[in-house]
PDB file of N, CA and C in Angstrom:
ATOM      1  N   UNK A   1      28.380 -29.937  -0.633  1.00  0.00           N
ATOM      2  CA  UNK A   1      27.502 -30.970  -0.098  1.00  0.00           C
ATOM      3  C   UNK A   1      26.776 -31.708  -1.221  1.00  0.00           C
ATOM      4  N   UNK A   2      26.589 -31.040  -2.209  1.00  0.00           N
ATOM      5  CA  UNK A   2      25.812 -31.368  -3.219  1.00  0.00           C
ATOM      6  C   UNK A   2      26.636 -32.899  -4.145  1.00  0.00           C
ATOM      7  N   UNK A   3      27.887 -32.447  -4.244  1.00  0.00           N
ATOM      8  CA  UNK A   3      28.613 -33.658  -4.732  1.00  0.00           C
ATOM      9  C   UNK A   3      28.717 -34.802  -3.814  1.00  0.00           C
ATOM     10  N   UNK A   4      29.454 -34.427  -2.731  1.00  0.00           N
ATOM     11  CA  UNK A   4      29.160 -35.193  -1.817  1.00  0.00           C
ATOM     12  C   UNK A   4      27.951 -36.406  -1.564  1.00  0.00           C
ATOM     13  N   UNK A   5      27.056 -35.735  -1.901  1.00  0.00           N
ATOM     14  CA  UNK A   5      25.398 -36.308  -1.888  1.00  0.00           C
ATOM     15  C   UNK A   5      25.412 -37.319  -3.404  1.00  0.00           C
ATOM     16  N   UNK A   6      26.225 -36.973  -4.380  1.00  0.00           N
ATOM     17  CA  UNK A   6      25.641 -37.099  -5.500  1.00  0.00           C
ATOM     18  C   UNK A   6      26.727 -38.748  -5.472  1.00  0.00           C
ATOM     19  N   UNK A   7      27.920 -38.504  -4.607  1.00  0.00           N
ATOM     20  CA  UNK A   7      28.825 -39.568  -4.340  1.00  0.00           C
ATOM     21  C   UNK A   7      27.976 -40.538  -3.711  1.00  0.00           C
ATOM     22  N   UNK A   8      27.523 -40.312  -2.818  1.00  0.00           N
ATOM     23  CA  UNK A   8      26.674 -41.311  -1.640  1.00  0.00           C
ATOM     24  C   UNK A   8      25.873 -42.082  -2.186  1.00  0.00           C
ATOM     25  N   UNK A   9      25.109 -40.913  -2.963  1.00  0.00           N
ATOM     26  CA  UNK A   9      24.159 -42.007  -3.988  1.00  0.00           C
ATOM     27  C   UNK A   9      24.319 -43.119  -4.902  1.00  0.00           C
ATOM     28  N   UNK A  10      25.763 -42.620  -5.856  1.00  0.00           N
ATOM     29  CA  UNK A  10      26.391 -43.245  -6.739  1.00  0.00           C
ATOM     30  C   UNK A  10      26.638 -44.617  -5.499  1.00  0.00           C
ATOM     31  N   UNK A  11      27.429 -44.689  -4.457  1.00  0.00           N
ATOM     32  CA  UNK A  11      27.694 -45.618  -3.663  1.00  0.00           C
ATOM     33  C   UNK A  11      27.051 -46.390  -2.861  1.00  0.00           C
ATOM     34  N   UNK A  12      25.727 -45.570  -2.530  1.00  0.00           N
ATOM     35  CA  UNK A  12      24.964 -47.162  -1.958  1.00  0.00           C
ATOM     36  C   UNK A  12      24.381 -47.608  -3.320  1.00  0.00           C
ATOM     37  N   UNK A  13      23.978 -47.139  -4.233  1.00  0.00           N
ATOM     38  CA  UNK A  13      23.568 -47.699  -5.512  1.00  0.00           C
ATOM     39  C   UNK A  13      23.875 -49.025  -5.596  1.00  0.00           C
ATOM     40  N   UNK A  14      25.565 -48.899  -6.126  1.00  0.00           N
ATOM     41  CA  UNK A  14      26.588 -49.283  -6.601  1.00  0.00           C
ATOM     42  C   UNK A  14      27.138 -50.445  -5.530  1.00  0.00           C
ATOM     43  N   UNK A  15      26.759 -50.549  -4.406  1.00  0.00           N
ATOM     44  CA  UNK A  15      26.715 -51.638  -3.377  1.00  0.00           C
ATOM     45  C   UNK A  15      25.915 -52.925  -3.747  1.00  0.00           C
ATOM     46  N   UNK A  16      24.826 -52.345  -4.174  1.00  0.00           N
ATOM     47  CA  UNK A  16      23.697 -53.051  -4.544  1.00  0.00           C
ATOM     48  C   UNK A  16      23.368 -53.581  -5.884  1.00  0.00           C
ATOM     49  N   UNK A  17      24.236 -53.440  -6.748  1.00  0.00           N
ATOM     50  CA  UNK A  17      24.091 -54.140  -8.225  1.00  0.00           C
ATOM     51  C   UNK A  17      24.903 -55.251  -8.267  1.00  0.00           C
ATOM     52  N   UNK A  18      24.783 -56.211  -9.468  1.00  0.00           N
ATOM     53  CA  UNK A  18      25.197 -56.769  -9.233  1.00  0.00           C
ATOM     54  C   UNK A  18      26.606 -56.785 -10.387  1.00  0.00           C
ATOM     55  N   UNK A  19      27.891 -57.768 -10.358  1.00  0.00           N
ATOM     56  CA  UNK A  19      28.831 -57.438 -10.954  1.00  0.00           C
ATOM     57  C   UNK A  19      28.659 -57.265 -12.626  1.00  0.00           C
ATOM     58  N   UNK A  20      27.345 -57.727 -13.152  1.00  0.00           N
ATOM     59  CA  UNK A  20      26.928 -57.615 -14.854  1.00  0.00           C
ATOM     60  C   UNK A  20      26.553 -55.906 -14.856  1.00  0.00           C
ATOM     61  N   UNK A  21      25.715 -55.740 -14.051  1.00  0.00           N
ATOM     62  CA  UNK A  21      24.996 -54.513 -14.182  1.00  0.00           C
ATOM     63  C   UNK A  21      25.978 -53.091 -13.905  1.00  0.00           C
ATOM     64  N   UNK A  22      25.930 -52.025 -14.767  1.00  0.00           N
ATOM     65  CA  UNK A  22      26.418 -50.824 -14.858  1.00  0.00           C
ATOM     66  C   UNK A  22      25.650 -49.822 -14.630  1.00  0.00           C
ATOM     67  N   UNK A  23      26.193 -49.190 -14.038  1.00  0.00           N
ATOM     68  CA  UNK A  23      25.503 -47.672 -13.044  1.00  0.00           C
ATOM     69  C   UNK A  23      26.474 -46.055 -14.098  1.00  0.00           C
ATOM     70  N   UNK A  24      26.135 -45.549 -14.282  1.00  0.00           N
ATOM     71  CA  UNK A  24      26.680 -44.258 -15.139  1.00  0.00           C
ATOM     72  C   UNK A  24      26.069 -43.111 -14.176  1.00  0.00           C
ATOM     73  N   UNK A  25      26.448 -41.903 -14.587  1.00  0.00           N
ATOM     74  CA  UNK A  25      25.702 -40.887 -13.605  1.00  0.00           C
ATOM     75  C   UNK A  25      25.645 -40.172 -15.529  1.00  0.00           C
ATOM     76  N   UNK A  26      24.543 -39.543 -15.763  1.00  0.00           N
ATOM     77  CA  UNK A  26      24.685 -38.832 -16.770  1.00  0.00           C
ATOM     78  C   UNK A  26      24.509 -37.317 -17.007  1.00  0.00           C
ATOM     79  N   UNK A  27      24.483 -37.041 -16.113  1.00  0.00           N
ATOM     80  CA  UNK A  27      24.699 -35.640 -15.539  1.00  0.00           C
ATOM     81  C   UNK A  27      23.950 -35.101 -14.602  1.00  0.00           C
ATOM     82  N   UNK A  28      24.471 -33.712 -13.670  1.00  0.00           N
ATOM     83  CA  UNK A  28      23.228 -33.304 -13.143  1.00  0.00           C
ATOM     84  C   UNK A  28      22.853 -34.697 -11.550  1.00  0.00           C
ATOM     85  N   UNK A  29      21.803 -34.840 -11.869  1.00  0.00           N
ATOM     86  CA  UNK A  29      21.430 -35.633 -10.697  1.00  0.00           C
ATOM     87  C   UNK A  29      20.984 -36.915 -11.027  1.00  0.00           C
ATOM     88  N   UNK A  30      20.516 -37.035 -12.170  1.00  0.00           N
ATOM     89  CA  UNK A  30      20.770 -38.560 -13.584  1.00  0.00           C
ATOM     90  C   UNK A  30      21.671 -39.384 -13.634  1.00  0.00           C
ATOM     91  N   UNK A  31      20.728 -40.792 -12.774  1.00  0.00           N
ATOM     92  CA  UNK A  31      21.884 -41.953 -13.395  1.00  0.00           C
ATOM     93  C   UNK A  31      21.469 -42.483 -14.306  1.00  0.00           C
ATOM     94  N   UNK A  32      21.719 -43.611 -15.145  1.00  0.00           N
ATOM     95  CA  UNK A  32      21.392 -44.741 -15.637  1.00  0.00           C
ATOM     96  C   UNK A  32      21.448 -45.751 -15.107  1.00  0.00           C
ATOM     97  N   UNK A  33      20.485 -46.910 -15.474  1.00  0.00           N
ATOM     98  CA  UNK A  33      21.663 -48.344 -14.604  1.00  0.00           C
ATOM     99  C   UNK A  33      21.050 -49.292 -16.256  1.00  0.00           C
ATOM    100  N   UNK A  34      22.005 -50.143 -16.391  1.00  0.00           N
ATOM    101  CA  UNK A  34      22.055 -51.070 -17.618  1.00  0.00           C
ATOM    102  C   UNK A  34      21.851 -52.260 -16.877  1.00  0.00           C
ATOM    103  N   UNK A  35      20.879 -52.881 -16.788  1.00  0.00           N
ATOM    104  CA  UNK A  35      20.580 -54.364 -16.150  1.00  0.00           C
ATOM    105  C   UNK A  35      20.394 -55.450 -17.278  1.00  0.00           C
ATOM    106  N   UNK A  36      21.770 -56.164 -17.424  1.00  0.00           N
ATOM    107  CA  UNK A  36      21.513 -57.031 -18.099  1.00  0.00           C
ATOM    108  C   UNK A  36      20.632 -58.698 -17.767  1.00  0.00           C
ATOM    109  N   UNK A  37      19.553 -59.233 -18.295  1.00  0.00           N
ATOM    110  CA  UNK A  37      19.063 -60.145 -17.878  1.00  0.00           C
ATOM    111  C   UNK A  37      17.837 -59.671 -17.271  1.00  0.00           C
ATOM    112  N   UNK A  38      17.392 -58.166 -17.644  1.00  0.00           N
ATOM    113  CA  UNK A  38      16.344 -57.903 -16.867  1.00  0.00           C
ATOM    114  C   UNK A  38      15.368 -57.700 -18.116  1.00  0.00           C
ATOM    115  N   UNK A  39      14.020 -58.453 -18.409  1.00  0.00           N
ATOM    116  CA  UNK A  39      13.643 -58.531 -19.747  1.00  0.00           C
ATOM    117  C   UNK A  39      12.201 -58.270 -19.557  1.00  0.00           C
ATOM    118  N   UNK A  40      12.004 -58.428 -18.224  1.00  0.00           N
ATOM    119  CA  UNK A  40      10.138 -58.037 -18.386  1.00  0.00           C
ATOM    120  C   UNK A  40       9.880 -57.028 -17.549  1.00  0.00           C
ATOM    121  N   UNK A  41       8.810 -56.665 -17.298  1.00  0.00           N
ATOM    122  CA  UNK A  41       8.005 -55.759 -16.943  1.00  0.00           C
ATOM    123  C   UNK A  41       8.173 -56.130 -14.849  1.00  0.00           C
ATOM    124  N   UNK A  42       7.739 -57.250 -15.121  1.00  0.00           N
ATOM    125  CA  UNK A  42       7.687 -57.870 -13.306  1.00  0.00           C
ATOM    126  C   UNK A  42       9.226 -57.438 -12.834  1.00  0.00           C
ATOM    127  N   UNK A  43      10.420 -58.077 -13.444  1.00  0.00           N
ATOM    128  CA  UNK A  43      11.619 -58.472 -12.937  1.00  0.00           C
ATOM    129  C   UNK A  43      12.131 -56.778 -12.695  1.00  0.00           C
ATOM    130  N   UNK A  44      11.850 -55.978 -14.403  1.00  0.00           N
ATOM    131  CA  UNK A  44      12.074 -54.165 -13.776  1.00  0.00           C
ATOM    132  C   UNK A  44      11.525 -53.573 -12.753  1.00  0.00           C
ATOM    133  N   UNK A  45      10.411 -54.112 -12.901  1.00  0.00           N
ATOM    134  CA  UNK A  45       9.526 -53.259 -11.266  1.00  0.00           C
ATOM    135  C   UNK A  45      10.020 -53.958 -10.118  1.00  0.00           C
ATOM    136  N   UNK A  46      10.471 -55.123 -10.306  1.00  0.00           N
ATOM    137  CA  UNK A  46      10.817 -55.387  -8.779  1.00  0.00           C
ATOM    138  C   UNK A  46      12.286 -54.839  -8.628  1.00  0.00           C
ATOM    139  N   UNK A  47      13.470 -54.459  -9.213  1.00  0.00           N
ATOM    140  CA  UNK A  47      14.345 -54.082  -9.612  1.00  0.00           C
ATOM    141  C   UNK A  47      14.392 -52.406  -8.786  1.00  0.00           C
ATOM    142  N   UNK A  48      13.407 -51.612  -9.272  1.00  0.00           N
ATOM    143  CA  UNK A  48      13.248 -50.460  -9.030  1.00  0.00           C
ATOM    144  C   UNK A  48      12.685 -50.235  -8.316  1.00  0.00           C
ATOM    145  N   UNK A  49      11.597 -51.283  -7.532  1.00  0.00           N
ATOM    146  CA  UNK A  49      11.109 -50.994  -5.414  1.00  0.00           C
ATOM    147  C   UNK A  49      12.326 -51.335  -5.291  1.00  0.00           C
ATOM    148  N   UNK A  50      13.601 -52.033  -5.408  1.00  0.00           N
ATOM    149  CA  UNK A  50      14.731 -52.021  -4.422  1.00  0.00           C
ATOM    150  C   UNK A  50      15.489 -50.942  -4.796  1.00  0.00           C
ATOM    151  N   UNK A  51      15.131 -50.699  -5.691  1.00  0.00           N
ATOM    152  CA  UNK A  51      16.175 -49.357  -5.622  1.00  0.00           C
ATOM    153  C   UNK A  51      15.635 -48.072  -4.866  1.00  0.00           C
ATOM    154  N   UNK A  52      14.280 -47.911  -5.092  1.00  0.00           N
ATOM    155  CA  UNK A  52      13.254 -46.559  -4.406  1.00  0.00           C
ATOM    156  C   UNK A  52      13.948 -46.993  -2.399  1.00  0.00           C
ATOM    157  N   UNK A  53      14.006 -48.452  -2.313  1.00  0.00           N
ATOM    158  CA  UNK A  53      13.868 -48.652  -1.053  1.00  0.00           C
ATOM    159  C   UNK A  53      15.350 -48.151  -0.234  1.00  0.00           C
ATOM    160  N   UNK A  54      16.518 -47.996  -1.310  1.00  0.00           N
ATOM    161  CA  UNK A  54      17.535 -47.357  -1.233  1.00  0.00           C
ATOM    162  C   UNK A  54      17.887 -46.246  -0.745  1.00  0.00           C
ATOM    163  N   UNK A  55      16.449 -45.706  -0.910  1.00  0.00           N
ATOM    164  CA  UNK A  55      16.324 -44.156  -0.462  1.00  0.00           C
ATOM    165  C   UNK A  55      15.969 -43.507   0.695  1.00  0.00           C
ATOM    166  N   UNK A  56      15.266 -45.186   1.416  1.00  0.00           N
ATOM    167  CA  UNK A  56      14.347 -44.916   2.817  1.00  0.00           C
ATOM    168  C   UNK A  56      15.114 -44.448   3.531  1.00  0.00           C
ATOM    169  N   UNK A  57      16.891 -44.860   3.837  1.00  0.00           N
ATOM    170  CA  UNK A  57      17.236 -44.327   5.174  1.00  0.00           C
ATOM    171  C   UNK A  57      18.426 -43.099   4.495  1.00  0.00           C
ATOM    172  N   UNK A  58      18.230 -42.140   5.516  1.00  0.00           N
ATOM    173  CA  UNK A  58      19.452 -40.898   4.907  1.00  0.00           C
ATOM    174  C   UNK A  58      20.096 -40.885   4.518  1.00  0.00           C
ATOM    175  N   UNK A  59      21.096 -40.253   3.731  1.00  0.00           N
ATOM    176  CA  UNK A  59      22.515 -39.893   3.528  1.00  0.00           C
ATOM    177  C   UNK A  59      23.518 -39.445   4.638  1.00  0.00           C
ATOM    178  N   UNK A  60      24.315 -39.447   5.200  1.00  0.00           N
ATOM    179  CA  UNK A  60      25.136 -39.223   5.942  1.00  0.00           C
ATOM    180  C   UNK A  60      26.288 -38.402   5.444  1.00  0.00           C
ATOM    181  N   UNK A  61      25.765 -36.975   5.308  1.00  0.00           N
ATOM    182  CA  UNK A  61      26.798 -35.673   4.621  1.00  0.00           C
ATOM    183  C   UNK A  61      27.653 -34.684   6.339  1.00  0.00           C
ATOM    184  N   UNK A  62      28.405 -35.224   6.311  1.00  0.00           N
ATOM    185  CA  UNK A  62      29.509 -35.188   7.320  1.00  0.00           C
ATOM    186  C   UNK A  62      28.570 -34.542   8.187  1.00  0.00           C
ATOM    187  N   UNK A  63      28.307 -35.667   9.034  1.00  0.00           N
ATOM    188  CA  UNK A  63      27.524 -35.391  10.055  1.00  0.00           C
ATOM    189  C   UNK A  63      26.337 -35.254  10.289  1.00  0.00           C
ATOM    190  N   UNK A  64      25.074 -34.940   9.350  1.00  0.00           N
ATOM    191  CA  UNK A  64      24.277 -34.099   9.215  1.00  0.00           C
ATOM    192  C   UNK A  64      23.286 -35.291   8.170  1.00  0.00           C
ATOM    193  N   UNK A  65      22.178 -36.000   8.475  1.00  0.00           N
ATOM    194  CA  UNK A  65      21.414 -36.399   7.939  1.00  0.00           C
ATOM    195  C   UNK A  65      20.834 -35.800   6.808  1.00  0.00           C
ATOM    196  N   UNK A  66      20.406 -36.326   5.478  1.00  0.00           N
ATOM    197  CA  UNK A  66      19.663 -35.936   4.557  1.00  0.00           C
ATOM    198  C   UNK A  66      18.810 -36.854   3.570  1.00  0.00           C
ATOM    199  N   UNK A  67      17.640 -36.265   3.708  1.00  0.00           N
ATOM    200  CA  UNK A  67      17.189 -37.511   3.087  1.00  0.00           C
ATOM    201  C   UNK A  67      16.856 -36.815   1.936  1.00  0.00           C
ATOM    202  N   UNK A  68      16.452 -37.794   0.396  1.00  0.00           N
ATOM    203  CA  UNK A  68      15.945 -37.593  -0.652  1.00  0.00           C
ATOM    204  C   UNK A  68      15.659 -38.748  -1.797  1.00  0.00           C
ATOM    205  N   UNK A  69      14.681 -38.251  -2.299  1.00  0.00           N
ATOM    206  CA  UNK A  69      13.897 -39.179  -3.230  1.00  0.00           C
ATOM    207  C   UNK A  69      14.670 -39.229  -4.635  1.00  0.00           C
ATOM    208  N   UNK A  70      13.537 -40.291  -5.223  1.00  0.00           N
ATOM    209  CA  UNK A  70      14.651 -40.351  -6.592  1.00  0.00           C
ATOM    210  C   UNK A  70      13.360 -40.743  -7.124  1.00  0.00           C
ATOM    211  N   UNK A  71      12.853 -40.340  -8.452  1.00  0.00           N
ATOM    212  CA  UNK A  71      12.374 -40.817  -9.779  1.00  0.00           C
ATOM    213  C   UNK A  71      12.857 -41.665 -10.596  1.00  0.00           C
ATOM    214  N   UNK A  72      12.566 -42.714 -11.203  1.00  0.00           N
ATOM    215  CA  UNK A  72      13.414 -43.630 -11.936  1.00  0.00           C
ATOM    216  C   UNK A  72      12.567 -44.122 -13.304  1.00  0.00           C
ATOM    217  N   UNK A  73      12.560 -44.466 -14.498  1.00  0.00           N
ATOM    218  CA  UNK A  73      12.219 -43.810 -15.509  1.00  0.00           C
ATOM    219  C   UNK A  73      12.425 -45.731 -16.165  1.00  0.00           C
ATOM    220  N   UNK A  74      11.693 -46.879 -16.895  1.00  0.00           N
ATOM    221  CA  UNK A  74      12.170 -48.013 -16.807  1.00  0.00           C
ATOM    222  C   UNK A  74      11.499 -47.837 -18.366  1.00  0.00           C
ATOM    223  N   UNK A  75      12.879 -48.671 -19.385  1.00  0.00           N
ATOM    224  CA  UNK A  75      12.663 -49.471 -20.336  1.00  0.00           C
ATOM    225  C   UNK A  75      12.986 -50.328 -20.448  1.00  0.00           C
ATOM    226  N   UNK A  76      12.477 -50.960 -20.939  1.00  0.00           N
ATOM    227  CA  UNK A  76      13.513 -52.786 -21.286  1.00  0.00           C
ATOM    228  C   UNK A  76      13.440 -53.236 -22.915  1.00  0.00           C
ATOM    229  N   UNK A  77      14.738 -53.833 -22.623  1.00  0.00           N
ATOM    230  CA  UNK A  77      15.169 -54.762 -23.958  1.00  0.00           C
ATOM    231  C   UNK A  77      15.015 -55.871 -23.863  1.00  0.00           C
ATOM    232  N   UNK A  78      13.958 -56.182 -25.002  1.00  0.00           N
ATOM    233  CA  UNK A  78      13.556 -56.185 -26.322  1.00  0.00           C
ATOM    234  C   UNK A  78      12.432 -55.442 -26.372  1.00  0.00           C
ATOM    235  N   UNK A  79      11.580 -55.394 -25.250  1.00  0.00           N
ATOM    236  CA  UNK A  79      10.232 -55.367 -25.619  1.00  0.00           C
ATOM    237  C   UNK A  79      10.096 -53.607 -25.868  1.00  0.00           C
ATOM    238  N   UNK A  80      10.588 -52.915 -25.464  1.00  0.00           N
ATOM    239  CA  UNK A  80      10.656 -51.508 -26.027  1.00  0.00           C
ATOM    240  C   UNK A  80      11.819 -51.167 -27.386  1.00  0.00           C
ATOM    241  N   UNK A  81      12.573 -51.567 -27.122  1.00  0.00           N
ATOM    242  CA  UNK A  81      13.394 -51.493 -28.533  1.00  0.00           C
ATOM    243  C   UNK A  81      14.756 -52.211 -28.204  1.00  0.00           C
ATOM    244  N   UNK A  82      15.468 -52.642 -29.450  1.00  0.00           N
ATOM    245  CA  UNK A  82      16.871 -53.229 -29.044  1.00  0.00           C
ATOM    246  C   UNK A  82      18.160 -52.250 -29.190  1.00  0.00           C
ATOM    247  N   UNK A  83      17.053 -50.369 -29.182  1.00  0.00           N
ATOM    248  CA  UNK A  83      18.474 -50.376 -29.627  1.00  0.00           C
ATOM    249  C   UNK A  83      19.092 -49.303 -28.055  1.00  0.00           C
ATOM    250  N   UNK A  84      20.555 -49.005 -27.874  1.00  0.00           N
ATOM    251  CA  UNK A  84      20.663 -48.534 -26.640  1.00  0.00           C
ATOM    252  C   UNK A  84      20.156 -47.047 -26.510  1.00  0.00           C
ATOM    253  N   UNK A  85      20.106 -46.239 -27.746  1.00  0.00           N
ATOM    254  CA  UNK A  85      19.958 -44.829 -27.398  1.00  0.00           C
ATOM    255  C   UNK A  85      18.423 -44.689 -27.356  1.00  0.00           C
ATOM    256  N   UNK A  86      17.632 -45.573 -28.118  1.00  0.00           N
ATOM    257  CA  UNK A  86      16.438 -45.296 -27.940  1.00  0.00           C
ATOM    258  C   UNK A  86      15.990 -45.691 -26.636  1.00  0.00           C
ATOM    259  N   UNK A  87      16.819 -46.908 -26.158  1.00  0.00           N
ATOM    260  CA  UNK A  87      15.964 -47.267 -24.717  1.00  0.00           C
ATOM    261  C   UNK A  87      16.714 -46.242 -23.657  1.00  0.00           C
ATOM    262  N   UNK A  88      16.981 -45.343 -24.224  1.00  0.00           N
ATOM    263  CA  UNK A  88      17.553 -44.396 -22.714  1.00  0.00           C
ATOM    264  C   UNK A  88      17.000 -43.038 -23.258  1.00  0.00           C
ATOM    265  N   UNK A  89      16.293 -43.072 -24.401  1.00  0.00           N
ATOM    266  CA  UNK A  89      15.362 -41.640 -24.146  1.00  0.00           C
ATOM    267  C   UNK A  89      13.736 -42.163 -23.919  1.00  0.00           C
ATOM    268  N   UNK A  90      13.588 -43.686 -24.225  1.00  0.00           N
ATOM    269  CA  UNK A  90      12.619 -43.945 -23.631  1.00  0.00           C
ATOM    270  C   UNK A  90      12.107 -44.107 -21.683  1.00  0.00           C
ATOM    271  N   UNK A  91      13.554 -43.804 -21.442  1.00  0.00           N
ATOM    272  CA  UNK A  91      13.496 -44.286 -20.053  1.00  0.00           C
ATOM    273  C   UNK A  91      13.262 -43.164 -19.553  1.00  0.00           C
ATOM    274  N   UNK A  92      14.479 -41.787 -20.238  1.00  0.00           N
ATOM    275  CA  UNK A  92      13.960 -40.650 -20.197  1.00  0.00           C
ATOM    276  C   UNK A  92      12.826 -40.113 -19.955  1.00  0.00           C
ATOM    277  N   UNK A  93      11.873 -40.354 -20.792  1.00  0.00           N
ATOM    278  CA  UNK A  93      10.569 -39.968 -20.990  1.00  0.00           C
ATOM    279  C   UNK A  93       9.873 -40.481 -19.630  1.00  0.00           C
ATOM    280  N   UNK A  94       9.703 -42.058 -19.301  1.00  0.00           N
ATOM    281  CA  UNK A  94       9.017 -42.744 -18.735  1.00  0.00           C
ATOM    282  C   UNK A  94       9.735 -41.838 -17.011  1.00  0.00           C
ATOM    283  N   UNK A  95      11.150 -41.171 -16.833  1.00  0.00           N
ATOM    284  CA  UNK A  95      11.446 -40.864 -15.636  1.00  0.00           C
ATOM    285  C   UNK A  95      10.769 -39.137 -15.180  1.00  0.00           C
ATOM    286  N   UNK A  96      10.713 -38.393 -16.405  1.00  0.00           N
ATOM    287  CA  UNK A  96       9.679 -37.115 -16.233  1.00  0.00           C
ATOM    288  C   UNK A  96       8.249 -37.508 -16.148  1.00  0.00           C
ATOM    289  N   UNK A  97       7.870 -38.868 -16.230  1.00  0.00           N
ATOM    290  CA  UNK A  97       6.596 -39.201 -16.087  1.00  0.00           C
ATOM    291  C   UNK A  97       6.634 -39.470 -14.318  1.00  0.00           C
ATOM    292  N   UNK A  98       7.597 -40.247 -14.188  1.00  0.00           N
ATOM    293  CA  UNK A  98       7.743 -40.448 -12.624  1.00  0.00           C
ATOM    294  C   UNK A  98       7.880 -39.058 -12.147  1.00  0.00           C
ATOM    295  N   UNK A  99       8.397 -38.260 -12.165  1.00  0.00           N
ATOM    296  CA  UNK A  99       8.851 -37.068 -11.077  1.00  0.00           C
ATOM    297  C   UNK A  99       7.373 -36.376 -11.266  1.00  0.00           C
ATOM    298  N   UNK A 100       6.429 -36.822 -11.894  1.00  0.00           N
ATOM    299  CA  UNK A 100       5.118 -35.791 -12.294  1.00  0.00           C
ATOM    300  C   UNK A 100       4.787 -36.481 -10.741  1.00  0.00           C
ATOM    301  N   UNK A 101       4.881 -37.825 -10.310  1.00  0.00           N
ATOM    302  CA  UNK A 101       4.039 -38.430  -9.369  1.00  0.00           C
ATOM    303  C   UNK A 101       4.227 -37.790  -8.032  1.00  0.00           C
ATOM    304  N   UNK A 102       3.109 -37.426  -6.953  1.00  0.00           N
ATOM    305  CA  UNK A 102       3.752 -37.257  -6.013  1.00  0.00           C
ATOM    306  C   UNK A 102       4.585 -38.127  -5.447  1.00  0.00           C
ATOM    307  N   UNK A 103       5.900 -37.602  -4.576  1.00  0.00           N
ATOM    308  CA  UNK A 103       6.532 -38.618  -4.029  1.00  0.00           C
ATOM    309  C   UNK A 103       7.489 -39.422  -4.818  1.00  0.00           C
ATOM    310  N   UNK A 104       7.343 -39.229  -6.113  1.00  0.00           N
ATOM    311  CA  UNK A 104       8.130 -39.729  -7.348  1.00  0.00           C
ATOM    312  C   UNK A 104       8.078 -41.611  -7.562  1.00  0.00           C
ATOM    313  N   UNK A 105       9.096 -42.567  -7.301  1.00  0.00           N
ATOM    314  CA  UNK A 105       8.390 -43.629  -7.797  1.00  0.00           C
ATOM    315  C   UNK A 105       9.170 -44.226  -8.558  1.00  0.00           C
ATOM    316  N   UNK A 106       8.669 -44.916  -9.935  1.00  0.00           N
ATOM    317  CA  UNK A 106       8.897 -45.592 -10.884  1.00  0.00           C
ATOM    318  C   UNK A 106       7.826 -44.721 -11.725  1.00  0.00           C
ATOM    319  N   UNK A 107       8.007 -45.477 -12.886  1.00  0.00           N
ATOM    320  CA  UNK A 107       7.250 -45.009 -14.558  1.00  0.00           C
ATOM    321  C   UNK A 107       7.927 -46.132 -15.316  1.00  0.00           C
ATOM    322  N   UNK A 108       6.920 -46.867 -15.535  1.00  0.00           N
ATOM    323  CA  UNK A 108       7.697 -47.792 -16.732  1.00  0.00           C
ATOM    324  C   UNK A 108       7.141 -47.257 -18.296  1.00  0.00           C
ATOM    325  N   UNK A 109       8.121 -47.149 -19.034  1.00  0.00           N
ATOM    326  CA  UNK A 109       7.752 -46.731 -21.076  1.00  0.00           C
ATOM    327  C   UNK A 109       6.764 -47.483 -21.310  1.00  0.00           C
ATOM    328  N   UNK A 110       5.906 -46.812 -22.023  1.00  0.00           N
ATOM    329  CA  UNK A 110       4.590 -47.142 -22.856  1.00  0.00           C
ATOM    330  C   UNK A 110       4.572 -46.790 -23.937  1.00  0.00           C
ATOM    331  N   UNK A 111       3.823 -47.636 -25.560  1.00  0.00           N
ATOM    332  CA  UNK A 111       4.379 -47.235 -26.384  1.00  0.00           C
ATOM    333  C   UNK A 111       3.436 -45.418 -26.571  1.00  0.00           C
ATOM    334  N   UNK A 112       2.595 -45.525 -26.025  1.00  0.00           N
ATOM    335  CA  UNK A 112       1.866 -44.305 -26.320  1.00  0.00           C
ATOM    336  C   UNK A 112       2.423 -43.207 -25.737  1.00  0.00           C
ATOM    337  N   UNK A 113       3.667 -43.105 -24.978  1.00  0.00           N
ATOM    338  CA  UNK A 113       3.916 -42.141 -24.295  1.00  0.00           C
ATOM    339  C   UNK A 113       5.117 -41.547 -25.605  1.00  0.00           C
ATOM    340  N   UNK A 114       4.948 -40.106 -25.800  1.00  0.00           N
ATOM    341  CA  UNK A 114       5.961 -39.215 -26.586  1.00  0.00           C
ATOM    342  C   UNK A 114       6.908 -38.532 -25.531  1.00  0.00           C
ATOM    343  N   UNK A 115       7.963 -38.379 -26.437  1.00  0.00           N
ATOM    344  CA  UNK A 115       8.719 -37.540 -25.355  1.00  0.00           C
ATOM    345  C   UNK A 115       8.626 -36.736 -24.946  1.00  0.00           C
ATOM    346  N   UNK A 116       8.698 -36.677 -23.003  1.00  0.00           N
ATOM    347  CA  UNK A 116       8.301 -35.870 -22.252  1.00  0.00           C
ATOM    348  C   UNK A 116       8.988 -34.684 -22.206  1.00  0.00           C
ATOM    349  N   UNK A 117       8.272 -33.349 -22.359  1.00  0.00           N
ATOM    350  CA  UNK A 117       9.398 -32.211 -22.069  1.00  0.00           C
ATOM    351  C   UNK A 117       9.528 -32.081 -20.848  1.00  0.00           C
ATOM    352  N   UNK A 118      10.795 -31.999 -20.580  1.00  0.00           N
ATOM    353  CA  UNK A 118      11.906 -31.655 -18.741  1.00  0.00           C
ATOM    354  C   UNK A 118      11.135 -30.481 -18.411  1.00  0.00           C
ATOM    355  N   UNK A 119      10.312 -30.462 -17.443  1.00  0.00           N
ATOM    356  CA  UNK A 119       9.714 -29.448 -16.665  1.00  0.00           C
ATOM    357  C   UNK A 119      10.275 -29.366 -15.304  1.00  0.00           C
TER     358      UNK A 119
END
């Protein structure tokens, strides 16, 4: 069920991007998404209520409703860095900041934030 679930997700995601933007799963229960053209702070947050809003109605695991949340973790290029590995442990960081929240959320990178240890 667990893959299953992890498919569903990958697929309504993946409904919803658009043909520039790339979705990865990076292990575990971790996606990425690469939004190209997405450069500020406003355009990511609005980006990521549609994605949280992705989550409102169940999964449909043969038969059997399930619902679940998602944490999502936001950097952007330029204004956090240009380069790709740093903006995906910055996002990192900024997504263990989200799962701290109740209810989980968004977290956008700050430069004051260090990397978060995975609790």
């Amino acid at each position: 069920a667990g893959d299953q679930l992890l498919r569903a997700v990958a697929q309504r995601l993946n409904d919803h991007m658009r043909d520039s933007d790339t979705l990865a799963r990076m292990g575990g229960d971790e996606f990425t998404a690469i939004l190209p053209g997405v450069t500020t702070q406003q355009a990511a947050t609005t980006v990521a209520d549609k994605m949280l809003a992705l989550f409102k109605a169940p999964f449909d695991l043969v038969g059997e409703a399930r619902s679940v949340g998602a944490s999502i973790g936001i950097s952007i290029c330029p204004a956090h860095s240009q380069d790709s590995e740093e903006l995906v442990r910055q996002a990192d960081s900024a997504m263990y900041e989200a799962k701290r929240q109740p209810g989980g959320g968004f977290s956008l990178y700050h430069t004051d934030m260090t990397l978060i240890e995975k609790t």
